[in-house]
C-alpha atoms as a PDB file:
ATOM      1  CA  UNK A   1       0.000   0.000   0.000  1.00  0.00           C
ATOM      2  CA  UNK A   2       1.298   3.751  -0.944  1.00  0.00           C
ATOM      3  CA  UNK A   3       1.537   6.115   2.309  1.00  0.00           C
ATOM      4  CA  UNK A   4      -0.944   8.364   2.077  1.00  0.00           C
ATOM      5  CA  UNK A   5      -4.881   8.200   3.364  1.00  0.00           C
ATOM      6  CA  UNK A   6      -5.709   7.999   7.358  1.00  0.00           C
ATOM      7  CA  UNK A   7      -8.767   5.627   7.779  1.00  0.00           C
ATOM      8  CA  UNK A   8      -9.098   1.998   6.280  1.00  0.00           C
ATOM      9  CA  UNK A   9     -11.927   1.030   4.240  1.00  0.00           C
ATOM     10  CA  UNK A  10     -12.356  -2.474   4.484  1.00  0.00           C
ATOM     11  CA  UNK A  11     -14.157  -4.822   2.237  1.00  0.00           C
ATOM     12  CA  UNK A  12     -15.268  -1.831   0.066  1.00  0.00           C
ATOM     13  CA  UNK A  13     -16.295  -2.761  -3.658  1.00  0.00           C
ATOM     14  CA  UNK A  14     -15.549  -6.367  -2.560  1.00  0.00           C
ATOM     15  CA  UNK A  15     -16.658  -8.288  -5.828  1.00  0.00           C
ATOM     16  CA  UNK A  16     -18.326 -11.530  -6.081  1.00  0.00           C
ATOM     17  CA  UNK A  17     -17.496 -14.521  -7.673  1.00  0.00           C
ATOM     18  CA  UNK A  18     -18.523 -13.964 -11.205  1.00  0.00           C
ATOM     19  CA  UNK A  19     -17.108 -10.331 -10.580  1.00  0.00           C
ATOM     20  CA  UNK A  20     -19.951  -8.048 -10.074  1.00  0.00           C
ATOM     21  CA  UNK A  21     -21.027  -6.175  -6.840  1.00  0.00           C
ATOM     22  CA  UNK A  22     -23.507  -8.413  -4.480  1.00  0.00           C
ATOM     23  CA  UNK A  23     -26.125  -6.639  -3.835  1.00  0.00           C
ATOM     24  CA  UNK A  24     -26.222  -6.367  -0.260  1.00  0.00           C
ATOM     25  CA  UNK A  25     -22.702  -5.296  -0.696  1.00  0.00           C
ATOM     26  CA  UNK A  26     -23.613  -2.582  -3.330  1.00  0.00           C
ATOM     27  CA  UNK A  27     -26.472  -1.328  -0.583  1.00  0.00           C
ATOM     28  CA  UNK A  28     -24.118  -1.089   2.382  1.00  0.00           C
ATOM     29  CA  UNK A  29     -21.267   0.396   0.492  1.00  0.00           C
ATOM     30  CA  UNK A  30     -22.366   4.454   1.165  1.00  0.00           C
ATOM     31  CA  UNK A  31     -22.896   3.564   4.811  1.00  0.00           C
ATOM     32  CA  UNK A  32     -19.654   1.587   5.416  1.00  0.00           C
ATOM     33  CA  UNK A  33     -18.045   4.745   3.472  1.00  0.00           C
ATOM     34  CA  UNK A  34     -19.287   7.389   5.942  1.00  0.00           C
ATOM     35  CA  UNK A  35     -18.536   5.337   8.532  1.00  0.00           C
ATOM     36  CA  UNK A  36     -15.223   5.385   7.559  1.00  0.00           C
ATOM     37  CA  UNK A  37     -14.750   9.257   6.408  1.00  0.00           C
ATOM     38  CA  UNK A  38     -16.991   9.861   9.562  1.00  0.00           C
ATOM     39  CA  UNK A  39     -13.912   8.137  12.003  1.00  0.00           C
ATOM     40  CA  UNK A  40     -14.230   8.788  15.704  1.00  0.00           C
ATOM     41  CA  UNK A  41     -16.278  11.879  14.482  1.00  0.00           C
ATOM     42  CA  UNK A  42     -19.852  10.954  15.406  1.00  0.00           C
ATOM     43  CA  UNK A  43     -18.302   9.904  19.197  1.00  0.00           C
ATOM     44  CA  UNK A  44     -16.433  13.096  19.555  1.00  0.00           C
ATOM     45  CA  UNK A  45     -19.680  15.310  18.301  1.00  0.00           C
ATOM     46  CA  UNK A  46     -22.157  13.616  20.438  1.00  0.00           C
ATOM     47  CA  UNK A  47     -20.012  14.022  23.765  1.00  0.00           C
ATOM     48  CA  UNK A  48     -19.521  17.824  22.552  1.00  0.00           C
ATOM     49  CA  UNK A  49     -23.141  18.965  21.317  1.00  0.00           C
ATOM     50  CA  UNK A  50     -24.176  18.987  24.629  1.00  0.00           C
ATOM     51  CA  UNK A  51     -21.945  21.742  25.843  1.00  0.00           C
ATOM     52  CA  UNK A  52     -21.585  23.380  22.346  1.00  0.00           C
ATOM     53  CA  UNK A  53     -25.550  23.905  22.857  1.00  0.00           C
ATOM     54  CA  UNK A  54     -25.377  25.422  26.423  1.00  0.00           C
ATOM     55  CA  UNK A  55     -22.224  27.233  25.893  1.00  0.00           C
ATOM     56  CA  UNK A  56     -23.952  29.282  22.700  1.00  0.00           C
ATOM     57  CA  UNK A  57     -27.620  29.378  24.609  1.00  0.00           C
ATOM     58  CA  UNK A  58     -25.948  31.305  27.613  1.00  0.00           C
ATOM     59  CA  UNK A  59     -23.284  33.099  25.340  1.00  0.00           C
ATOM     60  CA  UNK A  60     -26.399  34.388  23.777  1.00  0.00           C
ATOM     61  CA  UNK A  61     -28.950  35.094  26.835  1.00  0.00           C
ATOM     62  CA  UNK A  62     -25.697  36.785  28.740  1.00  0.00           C
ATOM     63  CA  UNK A  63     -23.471  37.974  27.004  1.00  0.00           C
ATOM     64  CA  UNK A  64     -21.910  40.253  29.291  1.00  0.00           C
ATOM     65  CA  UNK A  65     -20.812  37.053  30.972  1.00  0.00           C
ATOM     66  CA  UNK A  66     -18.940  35.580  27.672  1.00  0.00           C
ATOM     67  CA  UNK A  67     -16.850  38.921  26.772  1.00  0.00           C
ATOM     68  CA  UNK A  68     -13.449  38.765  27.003  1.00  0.00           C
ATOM     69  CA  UNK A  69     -12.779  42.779  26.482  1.00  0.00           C
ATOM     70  CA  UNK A  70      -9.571  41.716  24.513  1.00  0.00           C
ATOM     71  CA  UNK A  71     -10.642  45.003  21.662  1.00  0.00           C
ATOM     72  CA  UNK A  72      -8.296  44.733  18.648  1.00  0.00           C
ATOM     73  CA  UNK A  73      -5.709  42.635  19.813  1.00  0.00           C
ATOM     74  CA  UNK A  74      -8.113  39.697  20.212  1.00  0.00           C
ATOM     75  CA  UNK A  75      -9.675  40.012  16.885  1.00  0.00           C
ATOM     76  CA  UNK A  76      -6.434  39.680  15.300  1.00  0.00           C
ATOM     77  CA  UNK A  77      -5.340  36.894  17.403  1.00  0.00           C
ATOM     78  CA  UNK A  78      -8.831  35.500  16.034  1.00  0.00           C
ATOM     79  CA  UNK A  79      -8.067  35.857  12.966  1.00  0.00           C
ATOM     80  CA  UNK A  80      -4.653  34.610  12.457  1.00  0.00           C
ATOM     81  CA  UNK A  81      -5.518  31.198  14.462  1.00  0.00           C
ATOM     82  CA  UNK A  82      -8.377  30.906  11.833  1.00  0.00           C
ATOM     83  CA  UNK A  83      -6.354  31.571   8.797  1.00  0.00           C
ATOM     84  CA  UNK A  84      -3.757  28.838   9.986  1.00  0.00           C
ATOM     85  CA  UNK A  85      -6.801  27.011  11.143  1.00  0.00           C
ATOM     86  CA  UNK A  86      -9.745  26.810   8.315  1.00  0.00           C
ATOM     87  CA  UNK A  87      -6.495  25.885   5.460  1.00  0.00           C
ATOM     88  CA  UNK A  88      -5.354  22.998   7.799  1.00  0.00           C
ATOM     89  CA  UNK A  89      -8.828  21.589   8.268  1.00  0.00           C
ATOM     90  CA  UNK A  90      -9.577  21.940   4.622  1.00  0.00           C
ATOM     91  CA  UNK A  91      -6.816  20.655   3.220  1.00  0.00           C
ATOM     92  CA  UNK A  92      -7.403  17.332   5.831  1.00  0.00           C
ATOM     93  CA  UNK A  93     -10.748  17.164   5.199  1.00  0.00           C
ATOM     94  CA  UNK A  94      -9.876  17.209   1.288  1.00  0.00           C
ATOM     95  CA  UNK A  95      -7.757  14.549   1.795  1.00  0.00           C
ATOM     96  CA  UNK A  96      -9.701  11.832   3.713  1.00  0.00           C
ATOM     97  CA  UNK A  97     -12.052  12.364   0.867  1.00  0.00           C
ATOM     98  CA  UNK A  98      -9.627  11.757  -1.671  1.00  0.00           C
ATOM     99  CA  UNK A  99      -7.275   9.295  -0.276  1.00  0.00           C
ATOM    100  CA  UNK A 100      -9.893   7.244   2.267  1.00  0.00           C
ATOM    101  CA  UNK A 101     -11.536   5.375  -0.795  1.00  0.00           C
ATOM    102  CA  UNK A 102      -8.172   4.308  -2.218  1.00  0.00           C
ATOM    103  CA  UNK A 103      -7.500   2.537   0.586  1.00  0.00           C
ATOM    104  CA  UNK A 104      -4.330   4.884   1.574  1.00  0.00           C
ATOM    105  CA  UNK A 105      -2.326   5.995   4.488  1.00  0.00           C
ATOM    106  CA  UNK A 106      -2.113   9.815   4.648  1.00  0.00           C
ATOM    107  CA  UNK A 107       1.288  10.982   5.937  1.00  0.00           C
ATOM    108  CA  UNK A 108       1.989  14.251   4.047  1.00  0.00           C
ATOM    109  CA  UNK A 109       0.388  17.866   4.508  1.00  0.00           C
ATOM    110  CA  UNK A 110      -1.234  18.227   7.842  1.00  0.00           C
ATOM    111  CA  UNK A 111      -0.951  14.726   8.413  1.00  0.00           C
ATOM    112  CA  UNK A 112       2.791  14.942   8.308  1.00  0.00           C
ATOM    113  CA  UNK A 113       2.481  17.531  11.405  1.00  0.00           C
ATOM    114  CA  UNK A 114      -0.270  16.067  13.325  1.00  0.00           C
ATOM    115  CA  UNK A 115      -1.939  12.475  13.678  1.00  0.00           C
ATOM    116  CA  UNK A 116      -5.533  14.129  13.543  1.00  0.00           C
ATOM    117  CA  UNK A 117      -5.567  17.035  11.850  1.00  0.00           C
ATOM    118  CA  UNK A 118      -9.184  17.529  11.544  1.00  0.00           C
ATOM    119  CA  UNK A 119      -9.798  17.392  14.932  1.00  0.00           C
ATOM    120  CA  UNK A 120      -6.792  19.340  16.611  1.00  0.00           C
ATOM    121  CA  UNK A 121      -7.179  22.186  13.607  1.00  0.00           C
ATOM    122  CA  UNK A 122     -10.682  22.923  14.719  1.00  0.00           C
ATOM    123  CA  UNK A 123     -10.107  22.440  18.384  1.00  0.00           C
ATOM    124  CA  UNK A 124      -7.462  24.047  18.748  1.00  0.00           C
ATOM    125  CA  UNK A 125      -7.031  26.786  16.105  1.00  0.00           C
ATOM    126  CA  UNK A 126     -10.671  27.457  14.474  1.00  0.00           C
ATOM    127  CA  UNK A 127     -12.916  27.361  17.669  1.00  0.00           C
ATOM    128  CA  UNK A 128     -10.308  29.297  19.562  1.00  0.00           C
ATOM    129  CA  UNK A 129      -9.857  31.857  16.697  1.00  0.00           C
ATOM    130  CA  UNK A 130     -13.295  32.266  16.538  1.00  0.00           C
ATOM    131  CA  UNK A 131     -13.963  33.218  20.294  1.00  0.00           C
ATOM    132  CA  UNK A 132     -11.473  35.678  20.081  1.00  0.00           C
ATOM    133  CA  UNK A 133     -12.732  37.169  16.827  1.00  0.00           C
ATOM    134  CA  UNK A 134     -15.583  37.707  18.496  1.00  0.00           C
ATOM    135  CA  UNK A 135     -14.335  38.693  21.944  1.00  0.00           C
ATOM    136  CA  UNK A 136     -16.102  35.469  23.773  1.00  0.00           C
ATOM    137  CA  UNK A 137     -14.476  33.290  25.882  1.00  0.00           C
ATOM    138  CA  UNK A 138     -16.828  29.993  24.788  1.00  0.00           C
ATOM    139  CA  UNK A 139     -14.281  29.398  21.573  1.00  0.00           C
ATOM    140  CA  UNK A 140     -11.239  28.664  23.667  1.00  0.00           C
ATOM    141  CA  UNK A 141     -13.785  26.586  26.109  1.00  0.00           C
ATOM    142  CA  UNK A 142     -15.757  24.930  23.484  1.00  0.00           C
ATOM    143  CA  UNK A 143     -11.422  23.652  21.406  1.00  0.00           C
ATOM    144  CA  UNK A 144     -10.749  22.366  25.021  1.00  0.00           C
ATOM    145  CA  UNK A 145     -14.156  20.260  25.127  1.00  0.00           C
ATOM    146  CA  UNK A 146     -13.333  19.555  21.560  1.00  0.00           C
ATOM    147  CA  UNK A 147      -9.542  18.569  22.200  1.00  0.00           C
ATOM    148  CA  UNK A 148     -10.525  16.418  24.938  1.00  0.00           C
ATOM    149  CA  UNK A 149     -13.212  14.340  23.478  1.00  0.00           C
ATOM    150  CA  UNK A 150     -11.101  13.600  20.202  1.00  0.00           C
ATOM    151  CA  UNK A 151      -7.804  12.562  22.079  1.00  0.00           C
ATOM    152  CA  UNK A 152     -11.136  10.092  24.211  1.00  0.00           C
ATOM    153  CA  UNK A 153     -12.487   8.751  20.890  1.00  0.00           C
ATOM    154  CA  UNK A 154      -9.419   8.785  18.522  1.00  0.00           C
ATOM    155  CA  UNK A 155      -7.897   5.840  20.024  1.00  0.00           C
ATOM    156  CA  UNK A 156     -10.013   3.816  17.892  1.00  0.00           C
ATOM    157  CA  UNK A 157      -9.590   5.350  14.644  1.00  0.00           C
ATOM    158  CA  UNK A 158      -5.456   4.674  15.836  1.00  0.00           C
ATOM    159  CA  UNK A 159      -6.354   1.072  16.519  1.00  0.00           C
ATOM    160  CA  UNK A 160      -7.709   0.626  13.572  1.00  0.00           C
ATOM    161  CA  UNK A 161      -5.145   2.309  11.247  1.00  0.00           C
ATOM    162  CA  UNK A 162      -2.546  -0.117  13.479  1.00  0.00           C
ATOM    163  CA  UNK A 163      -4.016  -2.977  12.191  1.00  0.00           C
ATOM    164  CA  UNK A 164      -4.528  -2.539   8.462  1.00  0.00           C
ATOM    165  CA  UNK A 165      -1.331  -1.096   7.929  1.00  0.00           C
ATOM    166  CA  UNK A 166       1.121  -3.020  10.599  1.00  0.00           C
ATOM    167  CA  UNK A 167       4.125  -1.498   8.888  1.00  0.00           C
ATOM    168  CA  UNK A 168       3.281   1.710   7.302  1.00  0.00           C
ATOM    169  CA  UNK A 169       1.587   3.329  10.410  1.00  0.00           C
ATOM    170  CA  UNK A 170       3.804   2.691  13.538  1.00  0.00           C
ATOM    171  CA  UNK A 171       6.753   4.013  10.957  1.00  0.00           C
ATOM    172  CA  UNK A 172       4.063   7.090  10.125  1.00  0.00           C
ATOM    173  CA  UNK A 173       3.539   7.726  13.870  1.00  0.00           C
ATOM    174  CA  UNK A 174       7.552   7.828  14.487  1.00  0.00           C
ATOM    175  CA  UNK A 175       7.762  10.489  12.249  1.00  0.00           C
ATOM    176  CA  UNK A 176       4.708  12.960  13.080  1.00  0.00           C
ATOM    177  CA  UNK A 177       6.050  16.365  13.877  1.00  0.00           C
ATOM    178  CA  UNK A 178       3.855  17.028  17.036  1.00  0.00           C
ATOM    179  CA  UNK A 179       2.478  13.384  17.640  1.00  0.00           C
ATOM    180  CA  UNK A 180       0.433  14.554  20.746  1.00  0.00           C
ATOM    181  CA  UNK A 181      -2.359  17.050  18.717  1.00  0.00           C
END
């Protein structure tokens, strides 16, 4: 296998004997496939919503509460984190759509600087930047909750990735640039 998608799709466009798609393979293969692009994703949302929903509800009925008072110096901050941010999860996101159904292990782009891209770029750069951009303290709070359920879940998605590419990913893992986001 080449080195360059992040989740395994197993027993996707498996044929059958006489070389066509089985049906009941044919009718699974979308939801195996978001399963797969999907990852640890659903785990990490549904552990977040929760406190997404109440931290925007009370950002919204008290506001007062939520400001930070950081004036220009915060909105920049905001936006800088989000211009690193929104490229890193886009360019991720772009590849695990790409590279997923081929079978591949990513390890280039953000993948060469992070194991989970997708999920540290938004926790830690996009919600962030977007609290400060608009002087609330719920962005930074809202990364952390993010941060913490993805390094929960992601285990999985790692356990995975260990097993259908014994050789390629414990040699991609060694050389990650910041193996801990």
């Amino acid at each position: 296998m080449s080195s360059q998608a992040a989740h395994p799709v197993s027993n996707l466009g498996a044929k059958t004997e006489s070389g066509g798609d089985s049906g009941a393979n044919a009718q699974r293969m979308p939801a195996t496939m978001l399963k797969t692009l999907v990852g640890a994703g659903d785990r990490i949302m549904a552990l977040s919503l929760p406190f997404i929903g109440v931290g925007v509800a009370a950002n919204i009925a008290w506001p007062a509460v939520f400001h930070m008072g950081l004036g220009t110096g915060g909105l920049v901050a905001g936006i800088v984190l989000l211009l690193i941010g929104v490229p890193l999860w886009l360019i991720s996101a772009v590849q695990l759509l790409v590279y997923v159904p081929r079978k591949t292990l990513i390890t280039n782009g953000p993948f060469r600087l992070m194991l989970h891209p997708v999920y540290t770029s938004v926790a830690l750069l996009v919600c962030p930047g977007l609290g400060l951009a608009l002087d609330t303290w719920l962005g930074p709070a809202l990364g952390a909750v993010l941060y913490v359920s993805s390094r929960i879940f992601s285990g999985s998605e790692e356990k995975i990735l260990a097993t259908d590419f014994p050789t390629e990913y414990p040699a991609y893992r060694e050389r990650v640039l910041l193996p801990w986001l």
